[in-house]
Protein backbone atom coordinates (compact mmCIF):
# COMPACT_ATOMS: atom_id res chain seq x y z
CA UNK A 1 108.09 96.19 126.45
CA UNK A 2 111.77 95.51 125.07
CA UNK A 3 112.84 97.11 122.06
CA UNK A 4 114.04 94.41 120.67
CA UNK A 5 110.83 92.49 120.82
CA UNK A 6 108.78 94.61 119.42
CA UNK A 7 106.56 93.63 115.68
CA UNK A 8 104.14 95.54 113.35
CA UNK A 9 101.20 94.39 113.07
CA UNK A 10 97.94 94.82 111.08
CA UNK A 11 94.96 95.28 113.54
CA UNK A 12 92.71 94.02 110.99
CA UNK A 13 93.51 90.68 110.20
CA UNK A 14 96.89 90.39 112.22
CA UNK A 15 99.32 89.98 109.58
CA UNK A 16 102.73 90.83 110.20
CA UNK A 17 103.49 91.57 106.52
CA UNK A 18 103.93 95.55 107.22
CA UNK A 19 104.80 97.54 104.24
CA UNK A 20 105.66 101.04 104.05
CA UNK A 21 105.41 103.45 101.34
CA UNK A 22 108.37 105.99 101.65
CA UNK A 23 106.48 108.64 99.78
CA UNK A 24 104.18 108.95 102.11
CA UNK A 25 106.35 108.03 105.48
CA UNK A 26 107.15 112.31 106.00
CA UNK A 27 103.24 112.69 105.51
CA UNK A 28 100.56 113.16 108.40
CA UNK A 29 100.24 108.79 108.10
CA UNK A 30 103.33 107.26 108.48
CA UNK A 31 102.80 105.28 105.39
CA UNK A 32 102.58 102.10 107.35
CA UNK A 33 99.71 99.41 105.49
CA UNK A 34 99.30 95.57 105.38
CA UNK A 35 100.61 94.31 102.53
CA UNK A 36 98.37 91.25 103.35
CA UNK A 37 94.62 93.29 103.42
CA UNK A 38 95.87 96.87 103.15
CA UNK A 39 94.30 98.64 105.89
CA UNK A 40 96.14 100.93 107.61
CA UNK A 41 95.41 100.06 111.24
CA UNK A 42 99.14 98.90 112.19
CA UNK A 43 99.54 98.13 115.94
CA UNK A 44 102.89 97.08 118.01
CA UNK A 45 103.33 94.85 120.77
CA UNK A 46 106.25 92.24 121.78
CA UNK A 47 106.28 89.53 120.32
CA UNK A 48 104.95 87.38 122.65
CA UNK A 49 102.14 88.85 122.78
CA UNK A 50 101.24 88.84 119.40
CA UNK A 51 101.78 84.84 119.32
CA UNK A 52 99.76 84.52 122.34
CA UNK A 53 96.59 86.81 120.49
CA UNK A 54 97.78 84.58 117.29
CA UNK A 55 96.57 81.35 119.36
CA UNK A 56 93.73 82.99 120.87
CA UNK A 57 92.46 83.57 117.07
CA UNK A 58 93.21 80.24 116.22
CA UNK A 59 91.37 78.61 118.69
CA UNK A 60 88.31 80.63 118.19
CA UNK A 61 88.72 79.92 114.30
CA UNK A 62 88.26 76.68 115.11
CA UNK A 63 85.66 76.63 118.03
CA UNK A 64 83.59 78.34 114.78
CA UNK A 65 84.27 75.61 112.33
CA UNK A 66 83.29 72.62 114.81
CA UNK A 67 79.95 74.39 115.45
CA UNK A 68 79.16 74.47 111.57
């Protein structure tokens, strides 16, 4: 993976909206949370990558909503 590539993102419900509280950055937890659902589970991969998982979501989103 390039550097310059690279995004935050929440593991939870894939938001790149990362926030991080510098209070708690020098802690154990790198104060690193959604600002979207707040969790705390913060992954990294290119960007590519995340787009390609974002359409993958999508498509299963709506593979759900046709079968209501």
């Amino acid at each position: 993976m390039e550097d310059d590539n690279l995004v935050f993102y929440c593991k939870d419900c894939h938001s790149l909206y990362i926030l991080v509280d510098e209070e708690l950055a020098d802690s154990e937890w790198d104060g690193a949370y959604c600002g979207k659902c707040h969790s705390t589970d913060i992954g990294q991969c290119t960007i590519e990558e995340w787009l390609a998982e974002e359409e993958r979501r999508r498509k299963k989103r709506e593979e759900i909503e046709w079968n209501k």
